[in-house]
Protein backbone atom coordinates (compact mmCIF):
# COMPACT_ATOMS: atom_id res chain seq x y z
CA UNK A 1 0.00 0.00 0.00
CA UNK A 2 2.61 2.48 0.77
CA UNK A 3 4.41 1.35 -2.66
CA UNK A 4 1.35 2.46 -4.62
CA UNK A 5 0.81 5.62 -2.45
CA UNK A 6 4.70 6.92 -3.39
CA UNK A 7 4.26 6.03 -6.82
CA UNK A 8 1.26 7.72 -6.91
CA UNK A 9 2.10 10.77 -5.45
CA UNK A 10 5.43 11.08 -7.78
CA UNK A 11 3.07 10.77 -10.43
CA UNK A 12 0.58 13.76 -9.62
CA UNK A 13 3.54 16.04 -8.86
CA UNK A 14 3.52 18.63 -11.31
CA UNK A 15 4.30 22.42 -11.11
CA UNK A 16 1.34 24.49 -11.34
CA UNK A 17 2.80 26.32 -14.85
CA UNK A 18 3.03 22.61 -16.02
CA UNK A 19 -0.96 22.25 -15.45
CA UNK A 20 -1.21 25.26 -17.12
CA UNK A 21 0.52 24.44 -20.14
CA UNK A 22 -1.29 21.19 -20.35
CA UNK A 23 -4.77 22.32 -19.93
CA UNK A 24 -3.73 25.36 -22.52
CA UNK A 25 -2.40 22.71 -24.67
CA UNK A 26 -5.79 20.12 -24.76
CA UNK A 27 -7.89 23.24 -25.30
CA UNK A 28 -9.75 22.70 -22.42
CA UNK A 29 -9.67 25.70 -21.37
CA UNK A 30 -10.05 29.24 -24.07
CA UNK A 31 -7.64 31.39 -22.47
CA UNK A 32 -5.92 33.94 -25.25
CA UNK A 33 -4.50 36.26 -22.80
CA UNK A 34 -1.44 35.80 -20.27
CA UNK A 35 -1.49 39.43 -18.52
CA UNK A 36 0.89 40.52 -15.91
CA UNK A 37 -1.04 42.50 -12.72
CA UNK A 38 1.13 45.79 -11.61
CA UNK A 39 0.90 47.97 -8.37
CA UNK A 40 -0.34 51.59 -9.17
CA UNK A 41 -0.13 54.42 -6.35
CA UNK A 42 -3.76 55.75 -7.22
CA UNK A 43 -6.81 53.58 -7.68
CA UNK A 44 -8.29 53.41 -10.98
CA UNK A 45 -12.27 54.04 -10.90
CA UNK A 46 -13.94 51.37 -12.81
CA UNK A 47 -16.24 52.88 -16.16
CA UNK A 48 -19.59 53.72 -15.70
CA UNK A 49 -20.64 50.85 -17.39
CA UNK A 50 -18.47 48.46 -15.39
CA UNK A 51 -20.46 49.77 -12.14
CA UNK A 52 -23.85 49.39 -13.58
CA UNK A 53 -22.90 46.27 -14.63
CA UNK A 54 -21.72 45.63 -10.70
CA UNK A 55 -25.25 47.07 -9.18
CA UNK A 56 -27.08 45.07 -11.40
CA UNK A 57 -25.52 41.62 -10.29
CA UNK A 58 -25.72 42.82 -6.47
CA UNK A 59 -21.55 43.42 -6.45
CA UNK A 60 -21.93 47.15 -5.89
CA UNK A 61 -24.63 49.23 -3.44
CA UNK A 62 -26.39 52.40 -4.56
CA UNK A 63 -23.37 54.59 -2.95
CA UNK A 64 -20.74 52.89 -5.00
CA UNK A 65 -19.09 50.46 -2.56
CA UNK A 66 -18.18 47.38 -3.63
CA UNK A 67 -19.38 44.08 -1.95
CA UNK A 68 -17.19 41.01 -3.11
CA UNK A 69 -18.10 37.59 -1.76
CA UNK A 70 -15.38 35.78 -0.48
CA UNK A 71 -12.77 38.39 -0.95
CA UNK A 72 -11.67 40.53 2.63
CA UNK A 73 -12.10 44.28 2.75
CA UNK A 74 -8.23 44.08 3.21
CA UNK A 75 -7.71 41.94 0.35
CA UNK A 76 -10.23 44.43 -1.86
CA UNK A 77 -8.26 47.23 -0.74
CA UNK A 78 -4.65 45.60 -2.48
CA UNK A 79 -7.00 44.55 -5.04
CA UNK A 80 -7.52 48.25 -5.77
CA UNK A 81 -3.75 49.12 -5.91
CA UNK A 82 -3.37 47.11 -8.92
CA UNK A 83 -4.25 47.37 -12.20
CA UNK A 84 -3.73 45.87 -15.81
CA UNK A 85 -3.06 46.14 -19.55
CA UNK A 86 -6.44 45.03 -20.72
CA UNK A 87 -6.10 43.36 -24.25
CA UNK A 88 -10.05 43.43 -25.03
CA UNK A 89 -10.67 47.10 -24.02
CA UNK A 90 -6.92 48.36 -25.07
CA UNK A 91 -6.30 50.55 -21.99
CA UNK A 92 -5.13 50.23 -18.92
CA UNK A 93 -8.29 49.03 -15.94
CA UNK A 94 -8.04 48.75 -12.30
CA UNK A 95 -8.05 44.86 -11.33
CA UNK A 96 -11.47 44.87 -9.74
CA UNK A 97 -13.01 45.69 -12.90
CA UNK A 98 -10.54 43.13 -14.47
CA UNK A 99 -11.62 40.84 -11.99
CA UNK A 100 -15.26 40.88 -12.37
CA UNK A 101 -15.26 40.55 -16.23
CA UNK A 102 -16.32 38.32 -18.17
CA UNK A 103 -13.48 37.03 -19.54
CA UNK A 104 -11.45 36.72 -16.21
CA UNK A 105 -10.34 33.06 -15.98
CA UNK A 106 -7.55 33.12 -13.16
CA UNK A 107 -5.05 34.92 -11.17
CA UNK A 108 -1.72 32.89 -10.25
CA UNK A 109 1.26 34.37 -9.59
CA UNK A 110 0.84 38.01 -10.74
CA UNK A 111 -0.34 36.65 -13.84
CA UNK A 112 -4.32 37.03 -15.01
CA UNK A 113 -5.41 34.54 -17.45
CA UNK A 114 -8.18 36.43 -19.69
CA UNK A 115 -10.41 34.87 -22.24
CA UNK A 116 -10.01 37.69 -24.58
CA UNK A 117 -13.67 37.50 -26.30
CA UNK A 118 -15.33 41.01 -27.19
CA UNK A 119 -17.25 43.21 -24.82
């Protein structure tokens, strides 16, 4: 039993870029865009149209503040620090509006994984 467990667990030991590459490479998963998340000193205000689209799903109140699930008001206030080159819109967004998108995938390692379909 402990033979199988060892051999098992050699196996499934793979980096997490490897996992990346492989589901990339199968075409399970769309992803177009590898984009790199950088620190800003001001926060970028998401468009008008980005916060309607946040009231309307219940992410945003009437005042403007934002309401995450599972993400800590500490963790939402990094998240607002940081922004990215968006390759759909061509400009440079604020990662909460990255991160509510539709065509946010994943975030690992500094790195967003986008979609890339049109607006």
């Amino acid at each position: 039993m402990n033979y199988v467990d060892r051999t098992l667990c050699t196996t499934i030991h793979i980096s997490v870029t490897q996992l990346i590459a492989l589901i990339m490479s199968d075409g399970i998963s769309a992803v177009k865009y590898q984009v790199t998340v950088k620190q800003v000193d001001k926060y970028i205000k998401p468009t008008e149209q980005a916060k309607a689209d946040l009231q309307s799903i219940g992410m945003m109140d009437e005042k403007g503040k934002l309401k995450l699930k599972g993400v800590s008001p500490k963790m939402l206030k990094r998240m607002k620090l940081e922004a990215v080159d968006c390759p759909v819109l061509q400009k440079e967004i604020g990662f909460v509006q990255c991160y509510v998108c539709k065509n946010f995938q994943s975030r690992i390692s500094g790195q967003v994984y986008c979609i890339g379909n049109p607006l």
